[in-house]
Every structure is written in structure tokens, then in C-alpha cells.
Protein backbone atom coordinates (compact mmCIF):
# COMPACT_ATOMS: atom_id res chain seq x y z
CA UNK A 1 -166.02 122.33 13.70
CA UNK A 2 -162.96 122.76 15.60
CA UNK A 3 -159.51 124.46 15.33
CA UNK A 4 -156.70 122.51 15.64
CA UNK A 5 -153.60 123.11 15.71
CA UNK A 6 -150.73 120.10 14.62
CA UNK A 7 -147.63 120.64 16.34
CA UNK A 8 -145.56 118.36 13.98
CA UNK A 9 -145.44 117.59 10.05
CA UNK A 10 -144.11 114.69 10.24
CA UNK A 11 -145.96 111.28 8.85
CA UNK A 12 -148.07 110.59 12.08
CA UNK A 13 -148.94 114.53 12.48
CA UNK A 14 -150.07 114.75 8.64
CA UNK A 15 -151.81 111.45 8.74
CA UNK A 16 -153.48 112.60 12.16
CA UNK A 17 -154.16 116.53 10.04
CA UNK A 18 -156.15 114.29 7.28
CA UNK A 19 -157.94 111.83 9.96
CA UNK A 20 -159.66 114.92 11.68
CA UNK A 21 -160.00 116.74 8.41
CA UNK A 22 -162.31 113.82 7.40
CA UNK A 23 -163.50 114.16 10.52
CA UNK A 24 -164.78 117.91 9.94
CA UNK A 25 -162.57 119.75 11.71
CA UNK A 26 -160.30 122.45 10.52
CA UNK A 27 -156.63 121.88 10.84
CA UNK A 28 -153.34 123.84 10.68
CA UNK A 29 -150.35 122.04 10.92
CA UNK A 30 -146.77 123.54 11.97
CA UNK A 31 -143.54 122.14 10.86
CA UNK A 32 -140.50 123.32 10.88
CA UNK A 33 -139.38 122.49 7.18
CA UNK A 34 -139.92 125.24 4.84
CA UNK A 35 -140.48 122.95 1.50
CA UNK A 36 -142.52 120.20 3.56
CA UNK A 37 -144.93 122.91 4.64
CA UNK A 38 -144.63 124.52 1.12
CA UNK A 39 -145.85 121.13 -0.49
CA UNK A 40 -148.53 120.46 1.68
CA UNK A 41 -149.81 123.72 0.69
CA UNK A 42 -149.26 124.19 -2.80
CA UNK A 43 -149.10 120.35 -3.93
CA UNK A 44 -151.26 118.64 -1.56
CA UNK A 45 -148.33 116.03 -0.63
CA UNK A 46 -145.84 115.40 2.17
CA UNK A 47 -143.75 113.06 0.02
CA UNK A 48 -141.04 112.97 2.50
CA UNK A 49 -142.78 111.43 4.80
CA UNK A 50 -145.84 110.03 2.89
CA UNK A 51 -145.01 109.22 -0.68
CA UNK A 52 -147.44 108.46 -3.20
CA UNK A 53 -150.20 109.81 -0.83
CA UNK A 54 -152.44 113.04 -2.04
CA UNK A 55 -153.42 114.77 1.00
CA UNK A 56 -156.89 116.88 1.26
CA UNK A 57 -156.57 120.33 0.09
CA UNK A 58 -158.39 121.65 3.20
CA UNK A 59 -155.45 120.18 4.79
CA UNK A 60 -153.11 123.41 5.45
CA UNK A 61 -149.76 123.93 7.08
CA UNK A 62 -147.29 126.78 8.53
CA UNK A 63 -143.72 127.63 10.04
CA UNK A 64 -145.07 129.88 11.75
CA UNK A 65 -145.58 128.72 15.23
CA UNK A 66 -147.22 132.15 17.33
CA UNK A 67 -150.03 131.58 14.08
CA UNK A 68 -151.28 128.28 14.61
CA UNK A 69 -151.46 128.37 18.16
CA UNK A 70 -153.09 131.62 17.68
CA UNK A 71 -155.57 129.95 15.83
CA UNK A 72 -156.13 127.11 18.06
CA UNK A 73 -159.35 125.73 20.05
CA UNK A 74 -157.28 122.60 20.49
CA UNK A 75 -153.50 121.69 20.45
CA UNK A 76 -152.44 118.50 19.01
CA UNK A 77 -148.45 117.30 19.79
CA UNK A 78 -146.92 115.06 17.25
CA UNK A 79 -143.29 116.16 17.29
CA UNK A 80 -140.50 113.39 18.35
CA UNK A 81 -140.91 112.90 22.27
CA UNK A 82 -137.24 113.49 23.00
CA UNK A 83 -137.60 116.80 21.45
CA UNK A 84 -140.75 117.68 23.49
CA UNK A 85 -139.01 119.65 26.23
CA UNK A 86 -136.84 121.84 24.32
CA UNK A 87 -139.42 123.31 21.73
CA UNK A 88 -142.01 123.54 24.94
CA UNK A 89 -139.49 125.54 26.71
CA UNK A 90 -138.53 127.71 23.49
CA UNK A 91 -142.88 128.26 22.92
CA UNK A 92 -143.31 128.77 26.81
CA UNK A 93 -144.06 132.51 26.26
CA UNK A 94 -146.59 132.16 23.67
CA UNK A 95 -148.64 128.55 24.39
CA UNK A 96 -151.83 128.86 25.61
CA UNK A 97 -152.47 126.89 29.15
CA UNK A 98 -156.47 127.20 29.12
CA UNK A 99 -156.40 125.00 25.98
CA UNK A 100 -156.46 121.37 25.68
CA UNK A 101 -153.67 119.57 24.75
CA UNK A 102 -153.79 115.88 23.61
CA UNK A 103 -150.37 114.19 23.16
CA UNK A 104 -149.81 111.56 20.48
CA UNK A 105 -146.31 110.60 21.22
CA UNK A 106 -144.85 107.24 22.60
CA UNK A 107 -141.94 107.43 24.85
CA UNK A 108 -140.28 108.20 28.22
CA UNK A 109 -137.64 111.21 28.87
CA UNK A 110 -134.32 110.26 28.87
CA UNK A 111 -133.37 112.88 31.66
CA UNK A 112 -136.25 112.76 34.31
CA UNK A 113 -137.95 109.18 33.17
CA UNK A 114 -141.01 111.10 33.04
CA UNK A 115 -143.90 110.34 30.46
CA UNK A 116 -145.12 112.94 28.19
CA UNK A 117 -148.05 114.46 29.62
CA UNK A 118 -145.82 114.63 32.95
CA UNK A 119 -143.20 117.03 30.38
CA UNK A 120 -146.61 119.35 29.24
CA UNK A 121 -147.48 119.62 32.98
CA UNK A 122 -143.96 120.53 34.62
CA UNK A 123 -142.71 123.01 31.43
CA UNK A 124 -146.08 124.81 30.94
CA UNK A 125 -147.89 124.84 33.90
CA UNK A 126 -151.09 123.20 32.17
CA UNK A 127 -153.41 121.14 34.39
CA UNK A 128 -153.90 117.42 34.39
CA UNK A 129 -157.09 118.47 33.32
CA UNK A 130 -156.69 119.91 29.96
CA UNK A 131 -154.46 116.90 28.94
CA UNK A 132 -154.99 113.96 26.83
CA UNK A 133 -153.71 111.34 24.76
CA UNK A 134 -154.51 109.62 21.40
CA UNK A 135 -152.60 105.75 21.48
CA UNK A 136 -152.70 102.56 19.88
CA UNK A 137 -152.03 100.59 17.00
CA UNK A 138 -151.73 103.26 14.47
CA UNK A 139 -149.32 102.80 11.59
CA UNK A 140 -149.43 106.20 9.22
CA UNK A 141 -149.05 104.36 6.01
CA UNK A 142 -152.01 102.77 6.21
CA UNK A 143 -153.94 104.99 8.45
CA UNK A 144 -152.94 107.60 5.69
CA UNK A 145 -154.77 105.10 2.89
CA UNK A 146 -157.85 105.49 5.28
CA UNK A 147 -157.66 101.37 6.24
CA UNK A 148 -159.78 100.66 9.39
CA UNK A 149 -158.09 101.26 12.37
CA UNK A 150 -158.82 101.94 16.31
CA UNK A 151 -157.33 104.31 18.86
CA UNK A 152 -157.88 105.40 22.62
CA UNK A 153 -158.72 108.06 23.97
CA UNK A 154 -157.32 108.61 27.21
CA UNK A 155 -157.56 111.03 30.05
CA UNK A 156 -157.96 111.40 33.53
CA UNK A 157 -161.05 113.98 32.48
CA UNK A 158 -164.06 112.24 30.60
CA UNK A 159 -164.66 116.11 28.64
CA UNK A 160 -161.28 115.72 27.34
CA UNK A 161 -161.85 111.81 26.09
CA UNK A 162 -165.33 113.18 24.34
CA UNK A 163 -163.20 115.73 22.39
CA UNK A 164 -160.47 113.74 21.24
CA UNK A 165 -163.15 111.02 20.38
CA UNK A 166 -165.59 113.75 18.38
CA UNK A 167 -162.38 115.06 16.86
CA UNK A 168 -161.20 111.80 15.41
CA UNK A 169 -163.87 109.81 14.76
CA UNK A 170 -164.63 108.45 11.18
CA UNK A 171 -165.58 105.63 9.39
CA UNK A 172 -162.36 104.23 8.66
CA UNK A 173 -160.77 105.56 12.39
CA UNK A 174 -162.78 103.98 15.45
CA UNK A 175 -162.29 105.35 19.24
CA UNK A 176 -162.36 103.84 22.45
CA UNK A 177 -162.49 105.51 25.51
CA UNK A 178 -160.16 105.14 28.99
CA UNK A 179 -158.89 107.28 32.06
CA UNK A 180 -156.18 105.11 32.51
CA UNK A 181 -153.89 107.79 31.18
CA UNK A 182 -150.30 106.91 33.14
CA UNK A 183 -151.33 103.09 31.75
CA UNK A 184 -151.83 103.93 28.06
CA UNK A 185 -148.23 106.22 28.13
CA UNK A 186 -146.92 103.66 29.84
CA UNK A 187 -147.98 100.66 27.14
CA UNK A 188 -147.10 103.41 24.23
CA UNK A 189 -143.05 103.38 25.39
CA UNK A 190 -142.59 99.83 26.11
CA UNK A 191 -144.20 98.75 22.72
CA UNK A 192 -141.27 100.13 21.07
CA UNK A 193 -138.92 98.37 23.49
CA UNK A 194 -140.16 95.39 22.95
CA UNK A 195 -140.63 95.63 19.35
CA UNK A 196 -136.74 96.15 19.02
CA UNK A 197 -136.77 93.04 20.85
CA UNK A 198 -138.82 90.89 18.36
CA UNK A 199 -136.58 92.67 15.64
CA UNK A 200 -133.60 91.62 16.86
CA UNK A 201 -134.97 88.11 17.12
CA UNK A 202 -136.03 87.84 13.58
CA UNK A 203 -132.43 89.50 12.53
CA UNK A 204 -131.15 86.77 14.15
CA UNK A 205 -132.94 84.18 12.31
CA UNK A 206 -135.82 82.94 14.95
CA UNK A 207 -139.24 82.18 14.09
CA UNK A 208 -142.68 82.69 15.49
CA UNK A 209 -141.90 80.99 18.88
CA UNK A 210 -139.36 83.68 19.98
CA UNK A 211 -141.25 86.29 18.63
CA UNK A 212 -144.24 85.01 20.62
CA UNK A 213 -142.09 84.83 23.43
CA UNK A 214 -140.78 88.29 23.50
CA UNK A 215 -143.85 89.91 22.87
CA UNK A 216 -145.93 87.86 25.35
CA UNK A 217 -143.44 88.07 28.59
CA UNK A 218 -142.48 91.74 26.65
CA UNK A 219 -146.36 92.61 27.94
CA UNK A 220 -146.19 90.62 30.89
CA UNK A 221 -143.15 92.92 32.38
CA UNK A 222 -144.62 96.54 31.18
CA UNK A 223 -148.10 95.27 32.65
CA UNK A 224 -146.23 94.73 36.20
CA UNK A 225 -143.97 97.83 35.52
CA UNK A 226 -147.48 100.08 34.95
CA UNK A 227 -148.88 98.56 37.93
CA UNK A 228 -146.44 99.52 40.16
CA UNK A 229 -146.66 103.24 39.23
CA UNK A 230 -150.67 103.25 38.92
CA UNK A 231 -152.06 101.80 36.10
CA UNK A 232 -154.84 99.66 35.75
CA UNK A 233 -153.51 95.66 34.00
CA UNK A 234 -156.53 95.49 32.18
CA UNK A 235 -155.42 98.64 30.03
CA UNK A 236 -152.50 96.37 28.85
CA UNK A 237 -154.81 94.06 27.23
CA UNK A 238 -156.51 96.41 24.85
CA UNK A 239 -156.12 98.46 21.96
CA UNK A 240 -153.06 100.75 23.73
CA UNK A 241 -151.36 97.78 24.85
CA UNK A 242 -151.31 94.35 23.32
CA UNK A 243 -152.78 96.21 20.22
CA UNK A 244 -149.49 98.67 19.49
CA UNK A 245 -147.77 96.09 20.42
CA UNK A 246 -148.50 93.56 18.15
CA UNK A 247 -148.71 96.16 15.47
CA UNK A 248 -145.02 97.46 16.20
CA UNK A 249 -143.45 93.78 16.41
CA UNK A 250 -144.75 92.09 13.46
CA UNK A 251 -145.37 95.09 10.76
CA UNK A 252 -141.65 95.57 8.35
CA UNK A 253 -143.43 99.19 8.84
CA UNK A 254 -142.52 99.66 12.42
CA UNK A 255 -139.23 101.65 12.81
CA UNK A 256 -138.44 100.25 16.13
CA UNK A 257 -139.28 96.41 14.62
CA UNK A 258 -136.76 97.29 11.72
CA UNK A 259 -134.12 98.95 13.75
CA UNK A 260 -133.94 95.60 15.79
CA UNK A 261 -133.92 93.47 12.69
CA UNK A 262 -131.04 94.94 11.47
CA UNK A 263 -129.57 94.65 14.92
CA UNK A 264 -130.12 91.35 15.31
CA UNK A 265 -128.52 90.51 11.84
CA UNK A 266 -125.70 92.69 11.66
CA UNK A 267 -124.63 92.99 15.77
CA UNK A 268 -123.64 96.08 14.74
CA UNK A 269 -126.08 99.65 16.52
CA UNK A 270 -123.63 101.87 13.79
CA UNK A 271 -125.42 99.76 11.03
CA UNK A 272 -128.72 99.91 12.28
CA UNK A 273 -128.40 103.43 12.99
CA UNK A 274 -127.48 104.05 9.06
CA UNK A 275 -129.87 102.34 7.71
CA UNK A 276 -132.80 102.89 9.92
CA UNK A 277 -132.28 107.19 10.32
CA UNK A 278 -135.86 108.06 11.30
CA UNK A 279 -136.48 108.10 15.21
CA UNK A 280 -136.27 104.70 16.61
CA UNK A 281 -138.43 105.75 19.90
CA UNK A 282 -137.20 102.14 21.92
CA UNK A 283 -133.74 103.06 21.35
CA UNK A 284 -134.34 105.91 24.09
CA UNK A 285 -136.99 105.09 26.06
CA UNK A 286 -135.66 101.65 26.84
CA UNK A 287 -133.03 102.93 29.66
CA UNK A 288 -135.78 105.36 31.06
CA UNK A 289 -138.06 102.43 31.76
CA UNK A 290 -135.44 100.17 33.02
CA UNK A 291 -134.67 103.01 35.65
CA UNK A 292 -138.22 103.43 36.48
CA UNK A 293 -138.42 100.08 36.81
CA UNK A 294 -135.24 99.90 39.21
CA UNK A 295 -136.98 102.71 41.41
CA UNK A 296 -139.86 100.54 42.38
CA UNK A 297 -138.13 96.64 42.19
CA UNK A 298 -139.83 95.71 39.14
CA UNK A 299 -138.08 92.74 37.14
CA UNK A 300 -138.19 94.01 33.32
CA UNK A 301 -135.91 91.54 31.38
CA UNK A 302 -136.27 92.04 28.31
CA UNK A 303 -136.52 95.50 28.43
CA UNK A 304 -133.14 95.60 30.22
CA UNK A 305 -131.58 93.29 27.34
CA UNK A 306 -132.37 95.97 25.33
CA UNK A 307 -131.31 98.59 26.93
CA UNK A 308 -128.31 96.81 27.24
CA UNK A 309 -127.89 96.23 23.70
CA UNK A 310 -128.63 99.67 22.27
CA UNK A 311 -125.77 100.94 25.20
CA UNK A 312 -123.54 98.46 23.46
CA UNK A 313 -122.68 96.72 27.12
CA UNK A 314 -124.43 93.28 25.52
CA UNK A 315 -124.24 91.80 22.19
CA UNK A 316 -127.40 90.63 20.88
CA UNK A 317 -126.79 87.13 20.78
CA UNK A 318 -125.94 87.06 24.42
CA UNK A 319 -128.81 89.21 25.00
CA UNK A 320 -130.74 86.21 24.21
CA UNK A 321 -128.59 83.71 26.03
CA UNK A 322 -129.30 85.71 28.90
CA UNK A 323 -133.11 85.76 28.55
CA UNK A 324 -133.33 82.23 28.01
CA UNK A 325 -131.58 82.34 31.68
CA UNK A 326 -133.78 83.99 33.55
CA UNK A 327 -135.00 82.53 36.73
CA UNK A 328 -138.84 80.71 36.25
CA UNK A 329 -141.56 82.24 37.94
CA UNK A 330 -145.07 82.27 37.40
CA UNK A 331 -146.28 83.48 33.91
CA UNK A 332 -148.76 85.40 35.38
């Protein structure tokens, strides 16, 4: 049995907290809200983020950050990735660097275009070596009801992929090992990109064609973009790539698939922002990756549309015009 500490209380750090709890390890999750940490404690629930779902009682949570890394053999981040830097820097005096850490979040920074494990490394000093990540197709809602599912488990360290898969491993929660780390961070980001994408195409009234078409070439360009900064194609094929990403596009669940959808009906990024208010990850991470992709010559359509749709340069009508544009080259 390990110690783990959840460095978020949100729906994908609770869901996570009850995976590894079935699992057999012993988890303490930290949140910032008072009454969310109060109900997972006294009522069992997180109904703000999971209604209707009773949570294990061994499942226990905290405000009290200095405590549960205290109590920590392993550290667990599941906090929104554009708020990564900012608490690291605020815990920098009191996080341990001689534990692991294993990321679970999807996006690029806005600032530096770096990917998350790249954040861990330059704020706290931690080596490549302690770091991991858990990705793939992993709605909460139904991960939460225990439905089958699969993850990855990646790292450039094979010790670090056997502990995230003993951790996590149950029989409703199935994980599959890679070191393609920068690939599977990579494919994480640009799944929410894209999903906007397909979301804006069924806001606007297109069918399976176009949705086929933006997730296919939607791969295709984060599979070239990856490439050029390391990471192995292949990885875009599998569970952290075409996986998420189908997931994400096609599920009314996804955020960043609803965000678009609204988009894509209304033209309007002041309606989708009201009435999608949880983090829409694409929303940031799509300008990071276009200016990664700038930096090494990369062609990332879609991804710019996007980008230039949630700047509000590009309406998203003429976002598609535009893609339909594009000079032909070979698929693949």
C-alpha cells in the first residue's frame, strides 16, 4: 500500500482518489474548497463535481497542503494546468523533490509553451526521473461509475511506469505502458484543440464527414507537430492519442467538445464562455501549440483555426471556409 497524495479535488482528482483506492492504496486528497473537502469527508460525496456519485469512505481529503505532502510516498497533480506554475511556486518551500510525481493534466503553458512535466522540472528542481504521467481516454463520469476504461503510463523511467501502473490498476481501469513521455503530453493538449474543432462543426450543423475530417487531419497535424519536437508517431495511434481524442470529440461529456458546440452555433466565445464555465483546456493550449508549431515550420491548420477563433481574429464559419482551402498534400 502506498501514500498518495491528490493535489486537486476536482472531478478527475476524486475520480483518480477512488480508482487507486480500489486499487489498495491509501489516498489523501487536497483541495482548496473548504465544504468540497468537508463533504468528501463527512458525506462521502463531491457533488459539485460528481453528483449522484457515493465516493469510498477510505477516500479522505484536506486543505491543508504541508499535511498531505507530508504524508506522501507519491504525489499525484490534478489541478487545472494553467494554474500549475503558480501553486508550484507558492508550495516550492515545502514539496518534496526525492518523490515521484506523476502528472495527470492535458495542456501546454500559455507563457513558455512548455508541457507540464517541463513546468515540475524548471519550478522545483525535480529530475526527469521522478516524473510521470497518467493519459488517455478518461472521462470522470464514467470512470467514477467504475465503466472499463484504459490509460498510459508514461515516463522516460520504466520504475516510474511500474508505479503508476501498480497504483492504478483494477478491474474496471486497465494500463498500458510507454516512455514516449514528450509524445503522450503532446497528444493530451492537442486532443482538446481539436475537440473544440469537431464542436464547432457540429454547432454548426455538419455531420459525421466533417467531424471525421477534423479529427482525422486534427491527428495527422499533432502527429507531425510531436515529431518534430521528439516523439515517437506510433504513440499517436494508441490509447493517449487517437484514443483521447476520439473520446473528447464525440462524448456531449467533453468540456472542450461542448465549448466548441456552442461556438459553432452561437459565433459568439462570450456565450460559450457562459454557458460552458468549467476549464475548457483547448481554449489555452491552442495558441501555445500553434507557436510551437511556428518554432519548428510545422503546418497545424486546424489547430491554428482555432486558435484563431477562440482570439476572436476568425469567425467560425470562415474558420471552416478556410480549412476547406488549404493547399492538398499528401494525407500521410
Amino acid at each position: 500500500m502506498r501514500k498518495v497524495a491528490v493535489l486537486g479535488s476536482g472531478a478527475w482528482g476524486t475520480t483518480l482518489g477512488q480508482v487507486m483506492v480500489d486499487s489498495g492504496q491509501q489516498v489523501l486528497i487536497w483541495g482548496r474548497n473548504k465544504k468540497v473537502v468537508r463533504e468528501i469527508n463527512r458525506r462521502h460525496s463531491n457533488r459539485r463535481f460528481l453528483k449522484g456519485i457515493d465516493l469510498p469512505r477510505e477516500l479522505k481529503a484536506t486543505t491543508d497542503i504541508k499535511a498531505v505532502l507530508e504524508f506522501a510516498d507519491v504525489i499525484l497533480v490534478a489541478i487545472p494546468a494553467q494554474t500549475l506554475r503558480e501553486n508550484l511556486v507558492e508550495w516550492k518551500g515545502f514539496f518534496p523533490t526525492d518523490l515521484p510525481v506523476i502528472s495527470t493534466l492535458k495542456g501546454i503553458e500559455v507563457d513558455t509553451q512548455f508541457r507540464m512535466t517541463e513546468v515540475i522540472q524548471e519550478v522545483l528542481g525535480i529530475e526527469k526521473s521522478k516524473l510521470g504521467l497518467i493519459t488517455g481516454p478518461n472521462l470522470a463520469n464514467e470512470i467514477i461509475m467504475r465503466q472499463p476504461a484504459g490509460a498510459v503510463a508514461a515516463s522516460e523511467n520504466q520504475e516510474i511506469i511500474d508505479l503508476i501502473t501498480d497504483m492504478f490498476s483494477t478491474n474496471y481501469f486497465r494500463i498500458y505502458p510507454s516512455k514516449d513521455l514528450v509524445g503522450c503530453e503532446f497528444a493530451g493538449a492537442a486532443k482538446s484543440v481539436i475537440a473544440i474543432a469537431v464542436g464547432m462543426a457540429v454547432g454548426m450543423g455538419y455531420g459525421e464527414n466533417t467531424q471525421g475530417l477534423m479529427i482525422t487531419r486534427g491527428l495527422s497535424e499533432v502527429a507531425r507537430l510531436g515529431e518534430a519536437y521528439g516523439a515517437t508517431p506510433l504513440t499517436f495511434l494508441g490509447l493517449a492519442g487517437i484514443g483521447d481524442l476520439v473520446a473528447s470529440a464525440q462524448s456531449p461529456l467533453s468540456r472542450n467538445r461542448s465549448f466548441g458546440e456552442v461556438l459553432g452555433k452561437s459565433g459568439s466565445i462570450v456565450k460559450a464562455r457562459q454557458q460552458i464555465v468549467k476549464t475548457v483546456e483547448g481554449v489555452y493550449s491552442a495558441g501555445a501549440m500553434l507557436e510551437l508549431a511556428h518554432r519548428v515550420g510545422v503546418e497545424v491548420p486546424i489547430i491554428e483555426a482555432v486558435s484563431d477563433v477562440v482570439a476572436e481574429t476568425l469567425k467560425p464559419k470562415d474558420a471552416l471556409d478556410r480549412l476547406m482551402k488549404v493547399s492538398i498534400k499528401a494525407e500521410i
